[in-house]
PDB file of N, CA and C in Angstrom:
ATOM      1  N   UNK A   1      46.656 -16.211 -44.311  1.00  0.00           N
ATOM      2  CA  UNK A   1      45.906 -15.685 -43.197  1.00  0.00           C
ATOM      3  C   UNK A   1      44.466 -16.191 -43.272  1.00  0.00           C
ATOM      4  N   UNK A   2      43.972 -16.529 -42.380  1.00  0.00           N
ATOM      5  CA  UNK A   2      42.573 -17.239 -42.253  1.00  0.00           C
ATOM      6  C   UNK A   2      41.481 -16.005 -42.412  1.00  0.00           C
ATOM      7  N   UNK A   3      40.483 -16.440 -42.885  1.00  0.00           N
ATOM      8  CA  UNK A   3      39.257 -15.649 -42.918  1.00  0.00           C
ATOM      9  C   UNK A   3      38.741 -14.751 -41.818  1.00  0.00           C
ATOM     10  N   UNK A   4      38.239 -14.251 -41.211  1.00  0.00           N
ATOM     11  CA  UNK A   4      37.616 -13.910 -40.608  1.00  0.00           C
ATOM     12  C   UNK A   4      35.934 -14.609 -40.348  1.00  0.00           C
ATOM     13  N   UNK A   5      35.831 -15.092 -38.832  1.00  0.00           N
ATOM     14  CA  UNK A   5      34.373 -15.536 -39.493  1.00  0.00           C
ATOM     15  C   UNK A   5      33.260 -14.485 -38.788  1.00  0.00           C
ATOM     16  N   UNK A   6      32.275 -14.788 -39.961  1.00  0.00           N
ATOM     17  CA  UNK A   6      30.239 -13.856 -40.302  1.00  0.00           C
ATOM     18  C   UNK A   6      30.276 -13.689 -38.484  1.00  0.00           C
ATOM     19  N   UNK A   7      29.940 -12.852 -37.900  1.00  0.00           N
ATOM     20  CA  UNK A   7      29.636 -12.800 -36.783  1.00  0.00           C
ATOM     21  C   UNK A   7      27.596 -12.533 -37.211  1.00  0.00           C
ATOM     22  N   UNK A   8      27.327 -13.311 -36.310  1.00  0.00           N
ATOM     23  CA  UNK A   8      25.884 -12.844 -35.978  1.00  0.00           C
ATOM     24  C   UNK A   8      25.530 -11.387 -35.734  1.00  0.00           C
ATOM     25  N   UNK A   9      24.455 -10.700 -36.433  1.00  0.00           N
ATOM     26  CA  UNK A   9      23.320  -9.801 -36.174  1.00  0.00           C
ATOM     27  C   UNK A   9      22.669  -9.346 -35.229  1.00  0.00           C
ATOM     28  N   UNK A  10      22.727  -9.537 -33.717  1.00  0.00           N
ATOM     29  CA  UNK A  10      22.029 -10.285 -33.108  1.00  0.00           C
ATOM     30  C   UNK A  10      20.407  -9.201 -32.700  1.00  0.00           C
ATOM     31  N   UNK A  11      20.796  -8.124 -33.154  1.00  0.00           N
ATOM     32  CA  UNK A  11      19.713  -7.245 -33.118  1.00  0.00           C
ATOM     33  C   UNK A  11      18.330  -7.904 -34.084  1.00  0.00           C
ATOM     34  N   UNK A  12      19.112  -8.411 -35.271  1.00  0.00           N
ATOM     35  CA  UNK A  12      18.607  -8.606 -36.394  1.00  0.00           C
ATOM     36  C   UNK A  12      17.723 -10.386 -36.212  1.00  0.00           C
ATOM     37  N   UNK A  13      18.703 -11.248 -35.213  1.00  0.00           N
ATOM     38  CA  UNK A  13      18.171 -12.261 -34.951  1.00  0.00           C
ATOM     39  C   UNK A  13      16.582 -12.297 -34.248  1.00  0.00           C
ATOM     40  N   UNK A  14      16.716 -10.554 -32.980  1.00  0.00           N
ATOM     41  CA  UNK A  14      15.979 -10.890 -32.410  1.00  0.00           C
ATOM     42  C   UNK A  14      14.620 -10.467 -33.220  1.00  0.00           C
ATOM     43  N   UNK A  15      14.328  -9.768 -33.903  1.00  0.00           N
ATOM     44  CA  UNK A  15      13.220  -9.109 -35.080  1.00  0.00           C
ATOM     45  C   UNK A  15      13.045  -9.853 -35.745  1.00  0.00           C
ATOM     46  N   UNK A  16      13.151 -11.138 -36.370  1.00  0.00           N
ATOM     47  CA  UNK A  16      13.114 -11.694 -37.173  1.00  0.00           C
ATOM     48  C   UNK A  16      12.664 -13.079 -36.795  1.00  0.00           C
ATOM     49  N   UNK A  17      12.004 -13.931 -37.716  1.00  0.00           N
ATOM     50  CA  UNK A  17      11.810 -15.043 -37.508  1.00  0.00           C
ATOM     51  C   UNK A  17      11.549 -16.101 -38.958  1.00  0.00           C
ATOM     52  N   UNK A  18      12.571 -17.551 -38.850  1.00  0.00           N
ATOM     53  CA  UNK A  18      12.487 -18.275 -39.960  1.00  0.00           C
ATOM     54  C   UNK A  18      11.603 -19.245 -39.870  1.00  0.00           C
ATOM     55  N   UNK A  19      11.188 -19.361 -40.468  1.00  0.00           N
ATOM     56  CA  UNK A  19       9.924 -20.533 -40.827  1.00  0.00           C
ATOM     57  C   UNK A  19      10.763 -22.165 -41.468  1.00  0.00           C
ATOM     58  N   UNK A  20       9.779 -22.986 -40.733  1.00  0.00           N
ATOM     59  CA  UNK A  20      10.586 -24.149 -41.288  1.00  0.00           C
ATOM     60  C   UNK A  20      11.376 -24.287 -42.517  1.00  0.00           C
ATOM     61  N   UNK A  21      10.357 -23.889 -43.275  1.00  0.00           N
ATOM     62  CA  UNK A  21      10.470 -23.478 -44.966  1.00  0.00           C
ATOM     63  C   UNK A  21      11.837 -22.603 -45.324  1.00  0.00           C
ATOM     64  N   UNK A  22      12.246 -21.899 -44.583  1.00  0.00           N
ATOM     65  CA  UNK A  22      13.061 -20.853 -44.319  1.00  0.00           C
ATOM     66  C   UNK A  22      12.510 -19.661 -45.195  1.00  0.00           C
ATOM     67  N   UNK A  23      11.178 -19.373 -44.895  1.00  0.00           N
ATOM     68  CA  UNK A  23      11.226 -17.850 -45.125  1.00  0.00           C
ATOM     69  C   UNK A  23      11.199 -17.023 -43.858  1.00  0.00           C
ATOM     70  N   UNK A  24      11.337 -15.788 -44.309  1.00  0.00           N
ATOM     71  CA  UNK A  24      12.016 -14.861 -43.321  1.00  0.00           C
ATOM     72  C   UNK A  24      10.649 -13.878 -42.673  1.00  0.00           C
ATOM     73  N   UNK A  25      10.007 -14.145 -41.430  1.00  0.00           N
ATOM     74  CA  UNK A  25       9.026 -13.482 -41.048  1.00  0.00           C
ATOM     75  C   UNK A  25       9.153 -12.132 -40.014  1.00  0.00           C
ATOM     76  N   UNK A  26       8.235 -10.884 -39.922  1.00  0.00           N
ATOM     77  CA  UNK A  26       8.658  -9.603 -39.211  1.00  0.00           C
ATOM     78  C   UNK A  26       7.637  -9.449 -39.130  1.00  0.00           C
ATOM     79  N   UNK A  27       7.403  -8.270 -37.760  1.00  0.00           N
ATOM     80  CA  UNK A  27       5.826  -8.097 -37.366  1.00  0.00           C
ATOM     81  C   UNK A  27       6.186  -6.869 -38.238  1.00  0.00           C
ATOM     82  N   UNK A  28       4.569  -6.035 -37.719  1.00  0.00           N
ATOM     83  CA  UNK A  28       4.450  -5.028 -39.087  1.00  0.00           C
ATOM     84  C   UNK A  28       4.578  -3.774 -38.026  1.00  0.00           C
ATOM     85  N   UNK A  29       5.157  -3.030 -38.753  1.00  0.00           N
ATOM     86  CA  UNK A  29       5.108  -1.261 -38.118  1.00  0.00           C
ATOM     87  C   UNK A  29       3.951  -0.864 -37.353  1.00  0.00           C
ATOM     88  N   UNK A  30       3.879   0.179 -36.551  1.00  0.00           N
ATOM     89  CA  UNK A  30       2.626   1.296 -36.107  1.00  0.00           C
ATOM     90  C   UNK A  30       2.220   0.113 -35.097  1.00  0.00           C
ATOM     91  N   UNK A  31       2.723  -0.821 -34.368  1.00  0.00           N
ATOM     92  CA  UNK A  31       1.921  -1.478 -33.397  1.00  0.00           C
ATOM     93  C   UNK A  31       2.556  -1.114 -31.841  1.00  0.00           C
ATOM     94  N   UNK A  32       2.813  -0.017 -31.760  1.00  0.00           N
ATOM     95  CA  UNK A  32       3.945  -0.171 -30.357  1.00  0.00           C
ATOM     96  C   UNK A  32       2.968   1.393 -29.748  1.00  0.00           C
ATOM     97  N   UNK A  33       2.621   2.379 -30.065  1.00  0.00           N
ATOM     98  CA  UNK A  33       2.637   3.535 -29.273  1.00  0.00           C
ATOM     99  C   UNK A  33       1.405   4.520 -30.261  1.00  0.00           C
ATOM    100  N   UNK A  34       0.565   5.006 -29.380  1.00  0.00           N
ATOM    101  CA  UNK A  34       0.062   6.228 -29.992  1.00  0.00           C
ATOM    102  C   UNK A  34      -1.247   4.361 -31.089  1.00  0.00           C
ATOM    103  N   UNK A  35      -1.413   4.152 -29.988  1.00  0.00           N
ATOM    104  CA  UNK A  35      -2.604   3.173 -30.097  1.00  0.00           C
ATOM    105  C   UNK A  35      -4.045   3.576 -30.610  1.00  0.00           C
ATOM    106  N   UNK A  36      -4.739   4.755 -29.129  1.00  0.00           N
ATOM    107  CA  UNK A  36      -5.746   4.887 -28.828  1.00  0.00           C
ATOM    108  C   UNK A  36      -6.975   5.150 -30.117  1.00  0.00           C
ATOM    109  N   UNK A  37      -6.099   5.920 -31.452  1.00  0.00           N
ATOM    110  CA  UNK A  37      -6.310   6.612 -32.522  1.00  0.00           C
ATOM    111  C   UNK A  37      -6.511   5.863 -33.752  1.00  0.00           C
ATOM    112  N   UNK A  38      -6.076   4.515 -33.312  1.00  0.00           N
ATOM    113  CA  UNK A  38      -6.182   3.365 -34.478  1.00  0.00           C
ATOM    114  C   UNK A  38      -6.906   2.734 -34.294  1.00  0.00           C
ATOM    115  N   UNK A  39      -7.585   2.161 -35.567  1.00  0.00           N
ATOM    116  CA  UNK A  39      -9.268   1.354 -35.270  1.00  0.00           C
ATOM    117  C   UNK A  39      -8.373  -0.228 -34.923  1.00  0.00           C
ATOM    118  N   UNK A  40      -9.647  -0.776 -33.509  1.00  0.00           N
ATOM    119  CA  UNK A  40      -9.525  -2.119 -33.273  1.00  0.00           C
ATOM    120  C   UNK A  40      -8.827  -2.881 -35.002  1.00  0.00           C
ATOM    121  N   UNK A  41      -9.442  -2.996 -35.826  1.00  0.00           N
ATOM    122  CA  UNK A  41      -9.109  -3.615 -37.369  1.00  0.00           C
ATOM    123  C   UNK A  41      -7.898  -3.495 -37.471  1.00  0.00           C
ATOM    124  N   UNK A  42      -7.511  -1.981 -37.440  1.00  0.00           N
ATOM    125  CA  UNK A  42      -5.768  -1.803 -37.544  1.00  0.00           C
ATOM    126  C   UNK A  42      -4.954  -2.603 -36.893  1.00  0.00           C
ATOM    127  N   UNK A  43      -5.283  -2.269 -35.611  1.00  0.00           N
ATOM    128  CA  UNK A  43      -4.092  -2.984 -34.427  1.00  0.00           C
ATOM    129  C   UNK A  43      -4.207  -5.178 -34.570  1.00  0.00           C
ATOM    130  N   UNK A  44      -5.252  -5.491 -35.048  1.00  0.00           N
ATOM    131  CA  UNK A  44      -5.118  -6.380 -34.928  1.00  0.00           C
ATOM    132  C   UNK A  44      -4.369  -7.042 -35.790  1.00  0.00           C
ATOM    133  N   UNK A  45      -4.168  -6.054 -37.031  1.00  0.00           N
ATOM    134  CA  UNK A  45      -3.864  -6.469 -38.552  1.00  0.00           C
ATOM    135  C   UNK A  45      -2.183  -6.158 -38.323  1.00  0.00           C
ATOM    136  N   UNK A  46      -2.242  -5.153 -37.424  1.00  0.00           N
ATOM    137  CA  UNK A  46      -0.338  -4.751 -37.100  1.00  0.00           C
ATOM    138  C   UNK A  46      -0.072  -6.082 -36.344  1.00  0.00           C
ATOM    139  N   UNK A  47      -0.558  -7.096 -35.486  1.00  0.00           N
ATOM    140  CA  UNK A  47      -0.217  -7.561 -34.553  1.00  0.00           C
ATOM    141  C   UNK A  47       0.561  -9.097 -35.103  1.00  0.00           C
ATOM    142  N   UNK A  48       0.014  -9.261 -36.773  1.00  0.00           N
ATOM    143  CA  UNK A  48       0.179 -10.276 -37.462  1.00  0.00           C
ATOM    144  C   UNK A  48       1.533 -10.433 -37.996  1.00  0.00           C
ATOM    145  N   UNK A  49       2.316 -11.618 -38.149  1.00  0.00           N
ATOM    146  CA  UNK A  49       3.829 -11.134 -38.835  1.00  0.00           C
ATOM    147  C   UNK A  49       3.456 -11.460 -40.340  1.00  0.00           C
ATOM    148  N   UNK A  50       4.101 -10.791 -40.959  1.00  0.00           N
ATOM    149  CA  UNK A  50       4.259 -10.771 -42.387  1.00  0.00           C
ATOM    150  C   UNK A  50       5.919 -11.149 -43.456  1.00  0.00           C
ATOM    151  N   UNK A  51       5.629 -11.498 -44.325  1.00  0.00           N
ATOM    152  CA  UNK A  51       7.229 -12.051 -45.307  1.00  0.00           C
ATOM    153  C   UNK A  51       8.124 -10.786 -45.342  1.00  0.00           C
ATOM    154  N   UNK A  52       8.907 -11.131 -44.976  1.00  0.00           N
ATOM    155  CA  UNK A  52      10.208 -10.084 -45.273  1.00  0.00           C
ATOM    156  C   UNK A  52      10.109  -9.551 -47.157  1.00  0.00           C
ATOM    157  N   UNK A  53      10.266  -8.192 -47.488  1.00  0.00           N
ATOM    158  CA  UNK A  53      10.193  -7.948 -48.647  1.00  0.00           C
ATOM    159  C   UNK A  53      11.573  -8.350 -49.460  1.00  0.00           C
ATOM    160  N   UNK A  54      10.732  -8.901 -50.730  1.00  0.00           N
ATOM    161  CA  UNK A  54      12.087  -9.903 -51.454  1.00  0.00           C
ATOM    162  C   UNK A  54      13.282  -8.988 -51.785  1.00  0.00           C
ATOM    163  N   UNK A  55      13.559  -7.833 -51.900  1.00  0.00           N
ATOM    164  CA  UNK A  55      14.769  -7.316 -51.895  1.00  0.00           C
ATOM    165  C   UNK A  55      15.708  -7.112 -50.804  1.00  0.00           C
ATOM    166  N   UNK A  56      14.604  -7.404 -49.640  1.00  0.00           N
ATOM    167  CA  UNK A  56      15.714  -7.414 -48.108  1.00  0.00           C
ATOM    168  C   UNK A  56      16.088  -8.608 -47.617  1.00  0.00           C
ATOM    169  N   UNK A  57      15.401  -9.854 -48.475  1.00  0.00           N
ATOM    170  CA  UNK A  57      15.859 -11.256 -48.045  1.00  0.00           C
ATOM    171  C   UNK A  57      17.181 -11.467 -47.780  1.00  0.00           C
ATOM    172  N   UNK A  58      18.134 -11.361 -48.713  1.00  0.00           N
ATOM    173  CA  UNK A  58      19.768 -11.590 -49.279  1.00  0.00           C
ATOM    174  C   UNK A  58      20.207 -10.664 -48.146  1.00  0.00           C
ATOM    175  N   UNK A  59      19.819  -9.651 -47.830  1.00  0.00           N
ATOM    176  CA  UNK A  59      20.882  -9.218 -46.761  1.00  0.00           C
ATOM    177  C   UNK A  59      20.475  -9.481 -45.396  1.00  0.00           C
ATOM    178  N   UNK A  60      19.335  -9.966 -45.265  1.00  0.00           N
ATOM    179  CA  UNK A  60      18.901 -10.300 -43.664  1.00  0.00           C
ATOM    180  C   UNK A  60      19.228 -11.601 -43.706  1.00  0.00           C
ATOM    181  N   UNK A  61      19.045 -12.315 -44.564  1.00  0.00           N
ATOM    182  CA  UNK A  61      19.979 -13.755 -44.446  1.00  0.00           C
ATOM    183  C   UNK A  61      21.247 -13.658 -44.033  1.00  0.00           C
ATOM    184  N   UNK A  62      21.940 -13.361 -44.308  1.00  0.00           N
ATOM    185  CA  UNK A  62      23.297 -12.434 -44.560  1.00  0.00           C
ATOM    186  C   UNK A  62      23.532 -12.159 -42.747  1.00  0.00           C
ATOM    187  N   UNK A  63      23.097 -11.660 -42.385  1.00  0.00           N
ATOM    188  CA  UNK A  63      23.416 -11.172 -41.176  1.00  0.00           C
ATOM    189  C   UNK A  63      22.927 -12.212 -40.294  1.00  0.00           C
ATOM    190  N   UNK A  64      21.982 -12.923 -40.137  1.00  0.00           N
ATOM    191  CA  UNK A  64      21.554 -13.867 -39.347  1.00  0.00           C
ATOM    192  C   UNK A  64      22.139 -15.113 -39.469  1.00  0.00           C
ATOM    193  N   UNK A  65      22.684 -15.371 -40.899  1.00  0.00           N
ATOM    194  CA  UNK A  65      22.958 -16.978 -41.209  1.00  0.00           C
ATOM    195  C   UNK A  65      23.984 -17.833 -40.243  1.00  0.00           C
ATOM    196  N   UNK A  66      25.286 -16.766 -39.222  1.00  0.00           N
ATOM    197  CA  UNK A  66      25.623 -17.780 -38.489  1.00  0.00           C
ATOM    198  C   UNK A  66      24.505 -18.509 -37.191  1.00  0.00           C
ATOM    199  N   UNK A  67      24.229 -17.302 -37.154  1.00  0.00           N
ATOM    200  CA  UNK A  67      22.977 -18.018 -35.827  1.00  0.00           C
ATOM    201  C   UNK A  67      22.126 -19.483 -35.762  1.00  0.00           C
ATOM    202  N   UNK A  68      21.471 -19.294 -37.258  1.00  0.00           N
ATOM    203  CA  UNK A  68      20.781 -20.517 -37.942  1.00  0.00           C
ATOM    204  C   UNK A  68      21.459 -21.027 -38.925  1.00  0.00           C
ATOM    205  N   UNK A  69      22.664 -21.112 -38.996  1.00  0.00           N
ATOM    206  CA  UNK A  69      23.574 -22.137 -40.017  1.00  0.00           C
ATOM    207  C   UNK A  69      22.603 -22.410 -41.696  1.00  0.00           C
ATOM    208  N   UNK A  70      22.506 -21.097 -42.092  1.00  0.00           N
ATOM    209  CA  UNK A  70      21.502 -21.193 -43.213  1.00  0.00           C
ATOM    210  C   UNK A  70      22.634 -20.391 -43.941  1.00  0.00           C
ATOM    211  N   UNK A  71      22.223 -20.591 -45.250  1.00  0.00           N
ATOM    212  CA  UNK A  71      22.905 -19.668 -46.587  1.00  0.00           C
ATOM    213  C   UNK A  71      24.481 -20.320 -47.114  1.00  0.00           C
ATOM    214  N   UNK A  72      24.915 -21.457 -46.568  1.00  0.00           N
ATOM    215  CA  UNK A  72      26.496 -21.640 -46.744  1.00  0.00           C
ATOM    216  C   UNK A  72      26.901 -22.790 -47.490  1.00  0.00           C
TER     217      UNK A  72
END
């Protein structure tokens, strides 16, 4: 019986972003609602994407890799 094949993430595709390099980039929390209360500094610093944390790499690869033919 044949494998089953990785279906794409696609929630996960859209949050995410790979860098040539293939690291795995995400914007940062607290930037969407309930603004008014956060200093200009904050919001600009939320607005930046940042590295996926190295223990969530392996499984967000994982879920995205048919999309971008990475990990195989």
């Amino acid at each position: 019986m044949p494998k089953r094949k990785m279906k794409t993430h696609k929630a996960t595709v859209k949050r995410i972003k790979v860098t040539k390099t293939g690291k795995l980039m995400r914007l940062r929390t607290n930037a969407r609602h309930k603004l008014a209360k956060k200093s200009s500094k904050r919001k600009r610093r939320n607005e930046k994407l940042v590295l996926v944390a190295k223990p969530d790499r392996k499984r967000i690869k994982r879920l995205i890799a048919p999309a971008l033919n990475i990990g195989r």
